[in-house]
N, C-alpha and C. Protein backbone atom coordinates (compact mmCIF):
# COMPACT_ATOMS: atom_id res chain seq x y z
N UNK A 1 59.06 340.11 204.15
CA UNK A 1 59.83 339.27 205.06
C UNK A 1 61.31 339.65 204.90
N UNK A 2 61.77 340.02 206.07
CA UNK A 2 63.33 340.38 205.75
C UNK A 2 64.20 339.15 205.43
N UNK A 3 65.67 339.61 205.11
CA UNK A 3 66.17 338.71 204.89
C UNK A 3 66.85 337.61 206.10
N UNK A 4 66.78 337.92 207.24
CA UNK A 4 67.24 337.02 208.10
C UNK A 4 66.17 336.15 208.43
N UNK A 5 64.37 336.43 208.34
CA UNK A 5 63.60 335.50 208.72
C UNK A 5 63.44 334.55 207.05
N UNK A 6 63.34 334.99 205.95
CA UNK A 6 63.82 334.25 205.07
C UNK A 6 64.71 333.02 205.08
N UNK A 7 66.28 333.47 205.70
CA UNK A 7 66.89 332.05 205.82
C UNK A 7 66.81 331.30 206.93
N UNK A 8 66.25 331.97 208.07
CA UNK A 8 65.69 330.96 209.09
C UNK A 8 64.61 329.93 208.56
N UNK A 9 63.54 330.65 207.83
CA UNK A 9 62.75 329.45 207.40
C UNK A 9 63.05 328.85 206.35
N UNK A 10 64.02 329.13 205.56
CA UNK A 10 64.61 328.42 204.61
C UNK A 10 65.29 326.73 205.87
N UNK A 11 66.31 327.49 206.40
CA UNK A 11 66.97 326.40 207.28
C UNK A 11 65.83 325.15 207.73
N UNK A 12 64.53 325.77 208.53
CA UNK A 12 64.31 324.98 209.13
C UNK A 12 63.32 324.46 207.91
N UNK A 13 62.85 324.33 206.96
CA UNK A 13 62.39 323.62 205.99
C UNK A 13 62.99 322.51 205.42
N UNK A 14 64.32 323.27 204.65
CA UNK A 14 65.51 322.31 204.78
C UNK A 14 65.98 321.45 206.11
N UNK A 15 65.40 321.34 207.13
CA UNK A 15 66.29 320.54 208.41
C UNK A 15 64.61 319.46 208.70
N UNK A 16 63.56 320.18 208.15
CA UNK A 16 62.30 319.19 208.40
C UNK A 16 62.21 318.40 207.57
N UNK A 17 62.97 318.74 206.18
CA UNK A 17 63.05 317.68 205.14
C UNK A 17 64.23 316.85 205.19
N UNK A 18 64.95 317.20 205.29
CA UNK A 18 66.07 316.45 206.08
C UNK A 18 65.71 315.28 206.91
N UNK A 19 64.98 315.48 207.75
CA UNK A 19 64.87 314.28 209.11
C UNK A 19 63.57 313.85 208.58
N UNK A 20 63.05 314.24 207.80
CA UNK A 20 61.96 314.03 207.25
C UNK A 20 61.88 312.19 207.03
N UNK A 21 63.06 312.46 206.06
CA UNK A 21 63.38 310.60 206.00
C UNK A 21 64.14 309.78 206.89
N UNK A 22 63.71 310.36 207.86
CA UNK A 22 64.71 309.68 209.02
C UNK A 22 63.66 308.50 209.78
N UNK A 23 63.22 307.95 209.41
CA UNK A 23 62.45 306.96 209.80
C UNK A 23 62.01 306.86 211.11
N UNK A 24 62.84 306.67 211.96
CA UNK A 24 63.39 305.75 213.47
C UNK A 24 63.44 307.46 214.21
N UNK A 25 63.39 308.31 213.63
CA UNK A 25 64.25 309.18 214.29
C UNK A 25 63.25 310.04 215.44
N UNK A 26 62.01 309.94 214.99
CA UNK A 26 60.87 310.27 215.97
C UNK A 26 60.61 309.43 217.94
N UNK A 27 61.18 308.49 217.60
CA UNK A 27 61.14 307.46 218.74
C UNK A 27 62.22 307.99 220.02
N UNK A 28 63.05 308.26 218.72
CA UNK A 28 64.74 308.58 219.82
C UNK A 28 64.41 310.27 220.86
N UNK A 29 63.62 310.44 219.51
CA UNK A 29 63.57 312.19 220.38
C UNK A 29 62.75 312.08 221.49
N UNK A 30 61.97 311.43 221.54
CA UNK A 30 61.23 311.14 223.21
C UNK A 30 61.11 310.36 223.96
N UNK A 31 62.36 309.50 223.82
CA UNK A 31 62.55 308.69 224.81
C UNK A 31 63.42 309.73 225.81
N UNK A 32 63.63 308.52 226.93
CA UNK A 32 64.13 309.32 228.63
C UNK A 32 65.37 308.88 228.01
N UNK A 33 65.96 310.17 228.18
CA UNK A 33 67.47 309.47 228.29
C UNK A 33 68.19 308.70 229.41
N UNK A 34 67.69 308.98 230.34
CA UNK A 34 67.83 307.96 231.58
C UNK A 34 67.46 306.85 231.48
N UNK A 35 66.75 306.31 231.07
CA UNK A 35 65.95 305.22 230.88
C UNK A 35 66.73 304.13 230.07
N UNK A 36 68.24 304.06 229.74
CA UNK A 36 69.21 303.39 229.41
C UNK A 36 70.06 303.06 230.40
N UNK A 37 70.29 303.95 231.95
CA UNK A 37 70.77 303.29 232.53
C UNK A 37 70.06 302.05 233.92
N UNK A 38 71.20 301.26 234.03
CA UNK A 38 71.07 299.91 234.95
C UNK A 38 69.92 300.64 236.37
N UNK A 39 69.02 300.39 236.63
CA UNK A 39 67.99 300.67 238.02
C UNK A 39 69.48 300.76 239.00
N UNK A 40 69.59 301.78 240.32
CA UNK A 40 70.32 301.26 241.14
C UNK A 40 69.14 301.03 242.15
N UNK A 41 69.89 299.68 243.52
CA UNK A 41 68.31 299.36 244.40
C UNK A 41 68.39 300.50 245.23
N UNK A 42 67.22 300.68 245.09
CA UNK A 42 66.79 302.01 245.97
C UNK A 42 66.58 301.43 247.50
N UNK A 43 67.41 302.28 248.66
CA UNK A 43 67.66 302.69 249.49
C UNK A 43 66.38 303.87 250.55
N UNK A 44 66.17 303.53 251.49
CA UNK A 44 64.94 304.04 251.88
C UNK A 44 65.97 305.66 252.11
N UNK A 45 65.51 306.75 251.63
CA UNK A 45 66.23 308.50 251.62
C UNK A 45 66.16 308.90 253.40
N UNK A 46 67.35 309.35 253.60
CA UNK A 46 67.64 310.08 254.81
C UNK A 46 66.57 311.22 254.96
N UNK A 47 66.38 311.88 255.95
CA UNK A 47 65.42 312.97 256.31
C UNK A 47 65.95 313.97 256.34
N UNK A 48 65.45 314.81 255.00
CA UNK A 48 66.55 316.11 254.97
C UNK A 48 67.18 316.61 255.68
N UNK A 49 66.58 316.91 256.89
CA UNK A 49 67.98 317.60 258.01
C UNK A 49 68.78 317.01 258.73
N UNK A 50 69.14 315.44 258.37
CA UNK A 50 70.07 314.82 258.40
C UNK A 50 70.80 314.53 257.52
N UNK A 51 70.35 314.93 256.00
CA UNK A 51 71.46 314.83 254.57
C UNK A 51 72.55 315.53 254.92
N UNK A 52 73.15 315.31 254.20
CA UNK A 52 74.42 316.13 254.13
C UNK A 52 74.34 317.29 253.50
N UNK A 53 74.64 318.53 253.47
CA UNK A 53 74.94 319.13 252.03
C UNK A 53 75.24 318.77 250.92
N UNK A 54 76.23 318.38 250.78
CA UNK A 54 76.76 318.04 249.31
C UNK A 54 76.04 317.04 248.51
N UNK A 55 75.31 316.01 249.76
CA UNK A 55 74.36 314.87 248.82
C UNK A 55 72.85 315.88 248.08
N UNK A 56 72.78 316.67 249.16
CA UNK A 56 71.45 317.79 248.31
C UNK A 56 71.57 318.61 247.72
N UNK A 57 72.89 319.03 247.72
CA UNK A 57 73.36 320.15 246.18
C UNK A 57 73.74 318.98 244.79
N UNK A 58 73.84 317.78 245.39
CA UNK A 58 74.42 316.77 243.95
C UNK A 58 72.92 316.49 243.58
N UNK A 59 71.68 316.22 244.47
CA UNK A 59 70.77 316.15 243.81
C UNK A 59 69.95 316.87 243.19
N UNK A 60 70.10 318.41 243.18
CA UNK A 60 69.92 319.29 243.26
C UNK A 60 70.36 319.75 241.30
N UNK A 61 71.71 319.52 241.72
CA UNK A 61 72.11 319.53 240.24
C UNK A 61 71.98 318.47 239.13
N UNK A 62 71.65 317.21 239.67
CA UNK A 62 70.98 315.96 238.63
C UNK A 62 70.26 316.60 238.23
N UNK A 63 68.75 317.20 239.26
CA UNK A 63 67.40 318.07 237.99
C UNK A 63 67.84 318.64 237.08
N UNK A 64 68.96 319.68 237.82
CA UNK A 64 69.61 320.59 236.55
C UNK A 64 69.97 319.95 235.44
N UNK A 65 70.60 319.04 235.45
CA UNK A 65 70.82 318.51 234.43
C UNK A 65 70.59 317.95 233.15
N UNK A 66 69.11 316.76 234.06
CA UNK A 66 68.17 316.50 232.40
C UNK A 66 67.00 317.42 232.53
N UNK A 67 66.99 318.59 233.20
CA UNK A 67 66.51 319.73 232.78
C UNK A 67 66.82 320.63 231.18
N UNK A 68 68.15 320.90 231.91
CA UNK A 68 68.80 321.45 230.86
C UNK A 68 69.31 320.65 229.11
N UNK A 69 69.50 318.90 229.95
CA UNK A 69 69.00 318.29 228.55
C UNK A 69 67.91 318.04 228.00
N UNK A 70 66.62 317.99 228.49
CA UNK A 70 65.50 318.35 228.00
C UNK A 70 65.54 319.68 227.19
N UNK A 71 65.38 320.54 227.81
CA UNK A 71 65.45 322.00 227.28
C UNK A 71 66.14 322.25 225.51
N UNK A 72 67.23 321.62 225.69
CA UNK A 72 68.29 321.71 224.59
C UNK A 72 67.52 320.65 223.74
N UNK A 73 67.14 319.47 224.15
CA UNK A 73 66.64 318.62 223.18
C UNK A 73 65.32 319.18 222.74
N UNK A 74 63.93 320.16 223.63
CA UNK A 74 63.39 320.45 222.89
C UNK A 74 63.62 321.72 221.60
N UNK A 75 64.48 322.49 222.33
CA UNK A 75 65.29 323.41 221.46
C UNK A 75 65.74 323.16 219.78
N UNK A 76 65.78 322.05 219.90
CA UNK A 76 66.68 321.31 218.60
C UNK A 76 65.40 320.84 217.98
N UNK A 77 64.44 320.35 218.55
CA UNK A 77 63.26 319.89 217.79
C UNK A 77 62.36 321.26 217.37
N UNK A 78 62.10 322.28 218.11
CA UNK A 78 61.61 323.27 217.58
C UNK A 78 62.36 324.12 216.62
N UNK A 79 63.54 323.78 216.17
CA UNK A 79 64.49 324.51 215.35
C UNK A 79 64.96 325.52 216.04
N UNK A 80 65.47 325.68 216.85
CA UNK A 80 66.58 326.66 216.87
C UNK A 80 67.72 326.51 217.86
N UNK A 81 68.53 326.13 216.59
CA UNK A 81 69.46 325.29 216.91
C UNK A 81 70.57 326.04 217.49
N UNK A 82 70.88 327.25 217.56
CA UNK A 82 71.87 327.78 217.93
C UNK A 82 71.30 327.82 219.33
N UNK A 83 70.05 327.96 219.66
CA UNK A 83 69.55 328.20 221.23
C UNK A 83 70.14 326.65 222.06
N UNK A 84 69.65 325.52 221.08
CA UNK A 84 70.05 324.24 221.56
C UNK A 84 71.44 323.85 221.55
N UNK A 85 71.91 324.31 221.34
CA UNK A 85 73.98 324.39 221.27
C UNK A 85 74.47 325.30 222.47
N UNK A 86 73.67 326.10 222.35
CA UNK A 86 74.13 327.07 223.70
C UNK A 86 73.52 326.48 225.12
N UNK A 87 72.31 326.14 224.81
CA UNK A 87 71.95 324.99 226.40
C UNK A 87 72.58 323.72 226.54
N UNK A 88 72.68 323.45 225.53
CA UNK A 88 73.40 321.30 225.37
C UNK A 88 75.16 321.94 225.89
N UNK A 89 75.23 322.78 225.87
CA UNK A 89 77.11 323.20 226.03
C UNK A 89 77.14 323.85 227.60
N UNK A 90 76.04 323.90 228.42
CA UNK A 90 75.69 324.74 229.99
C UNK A 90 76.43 324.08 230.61
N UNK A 91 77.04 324.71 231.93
CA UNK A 91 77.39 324.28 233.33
C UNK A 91 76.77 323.39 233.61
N UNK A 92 75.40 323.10 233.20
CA UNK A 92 74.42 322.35 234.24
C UNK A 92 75.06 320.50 233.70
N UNK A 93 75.59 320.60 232.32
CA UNK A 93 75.59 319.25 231.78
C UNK A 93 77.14 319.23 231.85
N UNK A 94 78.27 320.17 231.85
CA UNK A 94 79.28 319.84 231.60
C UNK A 94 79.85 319.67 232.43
N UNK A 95 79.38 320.18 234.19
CA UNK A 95 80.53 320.28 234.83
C UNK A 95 79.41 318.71 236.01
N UNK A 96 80.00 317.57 235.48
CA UNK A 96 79.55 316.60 236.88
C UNK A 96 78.27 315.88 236.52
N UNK A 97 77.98 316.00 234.78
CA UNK A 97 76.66 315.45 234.26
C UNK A 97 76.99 313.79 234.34
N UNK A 98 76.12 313.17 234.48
CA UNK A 98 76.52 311.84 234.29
C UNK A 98 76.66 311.36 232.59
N UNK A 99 77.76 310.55 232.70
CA UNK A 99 77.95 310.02 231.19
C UNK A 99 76.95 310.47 229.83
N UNK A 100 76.26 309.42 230.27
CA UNK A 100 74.89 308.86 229.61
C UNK A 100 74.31 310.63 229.20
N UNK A 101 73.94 311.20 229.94
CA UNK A 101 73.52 313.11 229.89
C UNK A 101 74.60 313.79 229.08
N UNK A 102 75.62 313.79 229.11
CA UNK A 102 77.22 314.30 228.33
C UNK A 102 76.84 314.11 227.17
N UNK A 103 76.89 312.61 226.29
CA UNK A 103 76.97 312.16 225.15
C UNK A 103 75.89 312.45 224.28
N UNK A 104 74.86 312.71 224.84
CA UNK A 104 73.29 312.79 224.69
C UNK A 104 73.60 314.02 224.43
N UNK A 105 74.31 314.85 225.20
CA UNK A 105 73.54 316.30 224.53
C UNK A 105 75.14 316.78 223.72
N UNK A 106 75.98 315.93 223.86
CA UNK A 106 77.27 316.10 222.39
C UNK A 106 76.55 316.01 220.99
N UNK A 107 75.91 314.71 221.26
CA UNK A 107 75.37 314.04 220.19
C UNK A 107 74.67 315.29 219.51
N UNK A 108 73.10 315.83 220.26
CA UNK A 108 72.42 316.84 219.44
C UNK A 108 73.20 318.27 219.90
N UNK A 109 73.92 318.57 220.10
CA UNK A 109 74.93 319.41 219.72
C UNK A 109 75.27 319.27 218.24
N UNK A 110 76.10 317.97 217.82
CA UNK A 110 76.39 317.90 216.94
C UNK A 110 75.53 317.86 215.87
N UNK A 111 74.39 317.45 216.01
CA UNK A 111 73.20 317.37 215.12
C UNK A 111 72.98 318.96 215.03
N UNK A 112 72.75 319.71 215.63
CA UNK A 112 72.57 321.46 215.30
C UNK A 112 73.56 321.93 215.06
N UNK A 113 74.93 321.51 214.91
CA UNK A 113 75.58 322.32 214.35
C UNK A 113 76.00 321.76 212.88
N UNK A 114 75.46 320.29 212.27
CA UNK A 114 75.60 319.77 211.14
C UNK A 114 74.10 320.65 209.95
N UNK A 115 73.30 320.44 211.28
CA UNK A 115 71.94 321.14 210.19
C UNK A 115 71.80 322.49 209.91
N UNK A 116 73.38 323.29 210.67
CA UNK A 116 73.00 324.88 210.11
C UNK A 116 74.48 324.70 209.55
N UNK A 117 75.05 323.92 209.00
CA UNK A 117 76.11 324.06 207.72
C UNK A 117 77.60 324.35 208.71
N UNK A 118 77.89 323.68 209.63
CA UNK A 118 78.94 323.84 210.44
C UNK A 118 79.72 322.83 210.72
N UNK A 119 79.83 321.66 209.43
CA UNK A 119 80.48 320.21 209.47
C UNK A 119 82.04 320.22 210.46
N UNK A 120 82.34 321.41 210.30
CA UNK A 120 83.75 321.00 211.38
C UNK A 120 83.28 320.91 212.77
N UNK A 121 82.38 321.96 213.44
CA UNK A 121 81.74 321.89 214.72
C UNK A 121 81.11 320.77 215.14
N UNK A 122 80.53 320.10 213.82
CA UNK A 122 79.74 318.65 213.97
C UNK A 122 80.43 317.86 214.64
N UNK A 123 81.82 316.99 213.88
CA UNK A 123 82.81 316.31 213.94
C UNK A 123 83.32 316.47 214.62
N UNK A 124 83.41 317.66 215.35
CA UNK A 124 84.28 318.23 216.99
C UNK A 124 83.90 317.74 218.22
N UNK A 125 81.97 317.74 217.78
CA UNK A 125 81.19 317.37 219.48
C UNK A 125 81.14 315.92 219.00
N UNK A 126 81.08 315.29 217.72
CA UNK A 126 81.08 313.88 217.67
C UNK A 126 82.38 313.28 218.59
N UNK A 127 83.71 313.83 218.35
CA UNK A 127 84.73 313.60 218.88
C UNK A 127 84.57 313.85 220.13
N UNK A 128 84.24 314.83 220.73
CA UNK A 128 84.42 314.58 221.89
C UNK A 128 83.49 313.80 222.67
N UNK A 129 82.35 313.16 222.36
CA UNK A 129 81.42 312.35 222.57
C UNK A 129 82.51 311.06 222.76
N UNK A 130 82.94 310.56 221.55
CA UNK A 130 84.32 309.52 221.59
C UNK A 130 85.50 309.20 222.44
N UNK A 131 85.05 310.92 222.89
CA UNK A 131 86.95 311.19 223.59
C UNK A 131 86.10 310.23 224.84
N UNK A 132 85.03 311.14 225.56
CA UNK A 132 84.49 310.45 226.97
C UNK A 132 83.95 309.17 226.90
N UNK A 133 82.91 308.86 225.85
CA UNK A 133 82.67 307.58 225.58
C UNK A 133 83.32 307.04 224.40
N UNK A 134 84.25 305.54 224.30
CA UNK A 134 84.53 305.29 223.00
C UNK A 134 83.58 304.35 222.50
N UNK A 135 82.98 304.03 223.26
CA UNK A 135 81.90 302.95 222.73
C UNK A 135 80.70 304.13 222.17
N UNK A 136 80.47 305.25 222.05
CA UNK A 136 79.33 306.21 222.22
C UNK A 136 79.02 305.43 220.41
N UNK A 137 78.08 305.50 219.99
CA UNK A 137 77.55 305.24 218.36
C UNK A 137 76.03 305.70 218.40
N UNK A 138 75.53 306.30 217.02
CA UNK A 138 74.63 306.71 216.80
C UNK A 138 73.13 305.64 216.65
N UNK A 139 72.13 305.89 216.48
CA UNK A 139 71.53 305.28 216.67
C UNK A 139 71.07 304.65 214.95
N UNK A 140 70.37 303.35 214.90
CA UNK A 140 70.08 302.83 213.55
C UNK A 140 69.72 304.12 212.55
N UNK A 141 68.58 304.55 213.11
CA UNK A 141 67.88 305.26 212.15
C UNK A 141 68.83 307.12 211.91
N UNK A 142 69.85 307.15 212.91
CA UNK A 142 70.58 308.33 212.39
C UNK A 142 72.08 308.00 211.88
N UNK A 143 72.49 306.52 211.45
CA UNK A 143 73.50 306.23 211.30
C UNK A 143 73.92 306.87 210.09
N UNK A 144 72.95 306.97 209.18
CA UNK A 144 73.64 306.91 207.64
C UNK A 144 72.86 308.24 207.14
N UNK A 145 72.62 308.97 207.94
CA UNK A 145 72.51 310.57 207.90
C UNK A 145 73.22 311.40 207.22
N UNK A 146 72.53 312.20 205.75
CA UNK A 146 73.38 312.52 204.90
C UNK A 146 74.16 313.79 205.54
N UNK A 147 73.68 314.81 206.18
CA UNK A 147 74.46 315.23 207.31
C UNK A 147 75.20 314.83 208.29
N UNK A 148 74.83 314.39 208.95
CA UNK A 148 75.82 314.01 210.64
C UNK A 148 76.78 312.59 210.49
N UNK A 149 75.61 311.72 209.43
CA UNK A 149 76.64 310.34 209.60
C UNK A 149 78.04 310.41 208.62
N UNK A 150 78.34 311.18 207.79
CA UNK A 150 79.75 311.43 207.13
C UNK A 150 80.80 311.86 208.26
N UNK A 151 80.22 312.90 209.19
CA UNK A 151 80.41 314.06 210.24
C UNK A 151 80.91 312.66 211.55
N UNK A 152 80.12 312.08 211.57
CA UNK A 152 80.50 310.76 212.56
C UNK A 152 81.21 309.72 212.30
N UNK A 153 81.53 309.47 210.95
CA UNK A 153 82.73 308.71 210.49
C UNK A 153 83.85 309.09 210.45
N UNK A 154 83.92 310.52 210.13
CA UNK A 154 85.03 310.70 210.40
C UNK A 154 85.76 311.05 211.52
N UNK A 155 84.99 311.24 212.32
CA UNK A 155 85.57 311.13 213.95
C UNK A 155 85.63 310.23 214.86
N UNK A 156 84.89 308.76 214.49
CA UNK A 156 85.59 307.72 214.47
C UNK A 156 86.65 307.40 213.75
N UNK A 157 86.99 307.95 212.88
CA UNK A 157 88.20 307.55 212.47
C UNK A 157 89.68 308.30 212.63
N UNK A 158 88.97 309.40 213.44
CA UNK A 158 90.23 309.72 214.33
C UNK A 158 91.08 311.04 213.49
C-alpha cells in the first residue's frame, strides 16, 4: 500500500472514530435541508410558454443547488473531504443559493476542513456562515465537537 493510500485510510478511520461518538449526528446527515424552511402557499404554476425566462432559469438553478448540496453532503459522508469542499464552495450554492443552502454547506465545509487538520480553514467557513447568518449555531449533538466545536467558538467570538 503506498504511502498516500495509507494516510487516506488512516484519515478516514480517524474521522469514523471521531463522529463515531457523535450521537445525534446520524439524524442531521439525512435530513432535507429544506425541510426547515416556513411552507410558502402554493400558487397554481404558469404554463411554461408563458413563464418568463428568468423565473425558469431561477428554478432551474434551485435543483442546482440542493443538488450540489446533496452531492457535497454525500461527499463528506463517504470521506472525501477535499471532493466535498470543492462542491460545498460551487457556483451552484454561492452565487443566489438560498440562506438556509449557504450555511448548510459552510457548515460541512467547515466540518471537512476541521477533519483533515485545517483548523484555520474551519474557523474561516464557520465565520463566514456568521458573517451571512448571525443567528447560524451548530446543532446539539455537533456542539461540543472535539474538532469543529473549539473551531466554532472561536468564530463566534469574533
Amino acid at each position: 500500500m503506498n504511502r498516500f493510500l495509507q494516510h487516506r485510510l488512516l484519515l478516514t478511520i480517524l474521522a469514523a472514530g471521531t463522529l463515531g461518538g457523535c450521537a445525534q449526528i446520524a439524524p442531521l446527515l439525512e435530513r432535507n435541508p429544506s425541510s426547515n424552511h416556513p411552507k410558502v402557499e402554493s400558487r397554481p404554476e404558469p404554463r411554461a410558454e408563458s413563464r418568463p425566462r428568468a423565473e425558469a432559469r431561477s428554478e432551474a438553478s434551485s435543483g442546482r443547488e440542493q443538488v450540489a448540496l446533496r452531492e457535497g453532503i454525500r461527499l463528506y459522508n463517504e470521506g472525501d473531504f477535499n471532493g466535498a469542499i470543492k462542491r460545498l464552495n460551487s457556483n451552484d450554492i454561492r452565487s443566489g443559493a438560498p440562506l438556509g443552502t449557504r450555511t448548510t454547506a459552510l457548515k460541512y465545509t467547515a466540518f471537512s476542513y476541521c477533519v483533515t487538520s485545517r483548523p484555520k480553514q474551519c474557523q474561516q467557513a464557520f465565520e463566514k456562515a456568521l458573517k451571512i447568518d448571525p443567528t447560524f449555531s451548530l446543532e446539539p449533538g455537533e456542539e461540543g465537537h472535539p474538532l469543529w466545536g473549539p473551531a466554532f467558538e472561536r468564530a463566534k467570538r469574533g
